[in-house]
C-alpha atoms as a PDB file:
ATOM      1  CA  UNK A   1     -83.473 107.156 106.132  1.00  0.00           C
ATOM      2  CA  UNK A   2     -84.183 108.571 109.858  1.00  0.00           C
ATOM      3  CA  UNK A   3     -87.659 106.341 109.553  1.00  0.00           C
ATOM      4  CA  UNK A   4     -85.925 103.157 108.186  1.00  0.00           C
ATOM      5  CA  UNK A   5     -83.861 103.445 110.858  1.00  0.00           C
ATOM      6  CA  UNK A   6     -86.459 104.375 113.637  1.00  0.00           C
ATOM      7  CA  UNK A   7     -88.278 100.843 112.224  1.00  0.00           C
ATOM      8  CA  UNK A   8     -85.906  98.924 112.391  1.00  0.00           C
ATOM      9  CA  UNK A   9     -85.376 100.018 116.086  1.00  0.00           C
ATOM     10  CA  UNK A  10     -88.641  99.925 117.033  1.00  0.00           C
ATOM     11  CA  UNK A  11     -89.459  96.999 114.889  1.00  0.00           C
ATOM     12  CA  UNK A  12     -93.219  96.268 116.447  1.00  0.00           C
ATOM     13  CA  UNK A  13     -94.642  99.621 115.812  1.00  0.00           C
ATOM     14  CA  UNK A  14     -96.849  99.770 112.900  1.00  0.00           C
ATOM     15  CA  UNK A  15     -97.123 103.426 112.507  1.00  0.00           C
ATOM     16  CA  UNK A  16     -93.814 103.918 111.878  1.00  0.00           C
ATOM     17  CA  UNK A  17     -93.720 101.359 109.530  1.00  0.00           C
ATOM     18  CA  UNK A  18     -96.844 102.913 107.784  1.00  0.00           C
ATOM     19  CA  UNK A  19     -94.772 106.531 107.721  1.00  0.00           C
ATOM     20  CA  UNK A  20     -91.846 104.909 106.295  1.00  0.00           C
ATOM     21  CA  UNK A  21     -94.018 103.219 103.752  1.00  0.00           C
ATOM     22  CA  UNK A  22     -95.856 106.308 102.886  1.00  0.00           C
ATOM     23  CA  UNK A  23     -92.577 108.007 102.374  1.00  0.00           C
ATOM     24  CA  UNK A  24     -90.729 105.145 100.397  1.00  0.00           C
ATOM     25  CA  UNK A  25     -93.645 105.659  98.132  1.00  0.00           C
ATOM     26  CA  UNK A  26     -93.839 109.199  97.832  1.00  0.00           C
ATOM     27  CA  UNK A  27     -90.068 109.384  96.456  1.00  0.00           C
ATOM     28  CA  UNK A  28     -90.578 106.166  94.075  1.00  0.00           C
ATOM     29  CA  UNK A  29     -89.029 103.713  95.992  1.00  0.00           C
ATOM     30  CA  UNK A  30     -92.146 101.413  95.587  1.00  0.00           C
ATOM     31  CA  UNK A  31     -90.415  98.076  95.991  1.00  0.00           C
ATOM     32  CA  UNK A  32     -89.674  99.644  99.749  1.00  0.00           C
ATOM     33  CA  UNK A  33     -93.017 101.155  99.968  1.00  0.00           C
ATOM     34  CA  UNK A  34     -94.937  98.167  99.848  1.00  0.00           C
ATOM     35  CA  UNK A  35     -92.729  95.981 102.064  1.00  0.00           C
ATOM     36  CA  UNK A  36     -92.880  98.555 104.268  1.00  0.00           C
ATOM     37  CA  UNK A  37     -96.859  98.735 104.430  1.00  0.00           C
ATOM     38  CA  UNK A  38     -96.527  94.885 104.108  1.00  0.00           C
ATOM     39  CA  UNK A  39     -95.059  94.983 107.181  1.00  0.00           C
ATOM     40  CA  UNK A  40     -97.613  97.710 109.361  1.00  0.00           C
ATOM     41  CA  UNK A  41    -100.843  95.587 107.644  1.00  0.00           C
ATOM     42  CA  UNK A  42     -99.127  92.426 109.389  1.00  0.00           C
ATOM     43  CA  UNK A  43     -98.485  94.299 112.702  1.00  0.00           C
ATOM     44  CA  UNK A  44    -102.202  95.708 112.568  1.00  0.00           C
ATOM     45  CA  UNK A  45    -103.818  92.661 111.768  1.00  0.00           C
ATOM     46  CA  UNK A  46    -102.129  90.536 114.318  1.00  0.00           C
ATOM     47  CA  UNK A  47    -103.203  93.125 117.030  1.00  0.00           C
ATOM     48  CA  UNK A  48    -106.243  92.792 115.498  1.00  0.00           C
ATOM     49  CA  UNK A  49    -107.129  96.512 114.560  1.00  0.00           C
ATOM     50  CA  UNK A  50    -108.902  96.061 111.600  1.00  0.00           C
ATOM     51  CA  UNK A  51    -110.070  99.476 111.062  1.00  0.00           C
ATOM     52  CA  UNK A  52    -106.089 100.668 110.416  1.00  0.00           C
ATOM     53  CA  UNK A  53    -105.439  97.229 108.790  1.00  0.00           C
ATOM     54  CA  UNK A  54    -108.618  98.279 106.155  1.00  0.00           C
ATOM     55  CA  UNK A  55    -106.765 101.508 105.651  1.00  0.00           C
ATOM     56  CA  UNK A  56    -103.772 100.026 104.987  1.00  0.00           C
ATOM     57  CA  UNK A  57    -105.015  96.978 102.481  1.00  0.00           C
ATOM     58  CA  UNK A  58    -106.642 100.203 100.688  1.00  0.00           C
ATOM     59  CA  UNK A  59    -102.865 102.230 100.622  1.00  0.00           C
ATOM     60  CA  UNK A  60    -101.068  98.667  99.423  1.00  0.00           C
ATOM     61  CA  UNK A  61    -103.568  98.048  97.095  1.00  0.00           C
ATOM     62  CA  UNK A  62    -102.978 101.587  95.366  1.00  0.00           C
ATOM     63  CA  UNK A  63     -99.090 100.955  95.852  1.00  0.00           C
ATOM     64  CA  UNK A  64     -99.303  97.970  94.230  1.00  0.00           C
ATOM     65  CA  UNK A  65    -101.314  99.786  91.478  1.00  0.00           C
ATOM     66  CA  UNK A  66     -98.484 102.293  91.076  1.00  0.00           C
ATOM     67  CA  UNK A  67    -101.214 104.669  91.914  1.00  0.00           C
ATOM     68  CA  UNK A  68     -99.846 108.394  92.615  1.00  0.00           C
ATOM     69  CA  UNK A  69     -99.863 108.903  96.482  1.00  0.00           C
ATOM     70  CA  UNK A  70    -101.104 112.193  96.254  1.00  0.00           C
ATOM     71  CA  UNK A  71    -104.048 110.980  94.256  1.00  0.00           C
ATOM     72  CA  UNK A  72    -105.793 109.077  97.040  1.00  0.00           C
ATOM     73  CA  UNK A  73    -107.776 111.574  99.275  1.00  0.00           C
ATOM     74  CA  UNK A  74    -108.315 110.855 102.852  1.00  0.00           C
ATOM     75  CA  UNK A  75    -111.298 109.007 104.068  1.00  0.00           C
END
């Protein structure tokens, strides 16, 4: 809850959001998980990183899967 909380604060930072998402997803709170990476793809892509907003279309697209988070093997 320390990351919700942290996001909330520091509402703009897409990492965080991306941590919290990550976590959310890794204790089946998917519904959380993928507003929360919802949320850090939005962030990225209007400060136009796309090579974390890539990463992260690839981690909501195996949220929204209900893939296993400890499936997907860094790239």
């Amino acid at each position: 809850m320390l990351l919700r909380e942290a996001c909330f604060l520091a509402g703009t930072d897409a990492r965080l959001w991306t941590l919290y998402g990550i976590q959310c997803w890794r204790m089946s709170r998917g519904d959380d998980a993928r507003q929360a990476l919802r949320q850090a793809l939005w962030l990225r892509e209007r400060a136009h990183d796309e090579p974390r907003a890539r990463v992260l279309r690839r981690l909501l697209d195996a949220a929204e899967s209900h893939l296993c988070p400890d499936s997907l093997r860094a790239a």
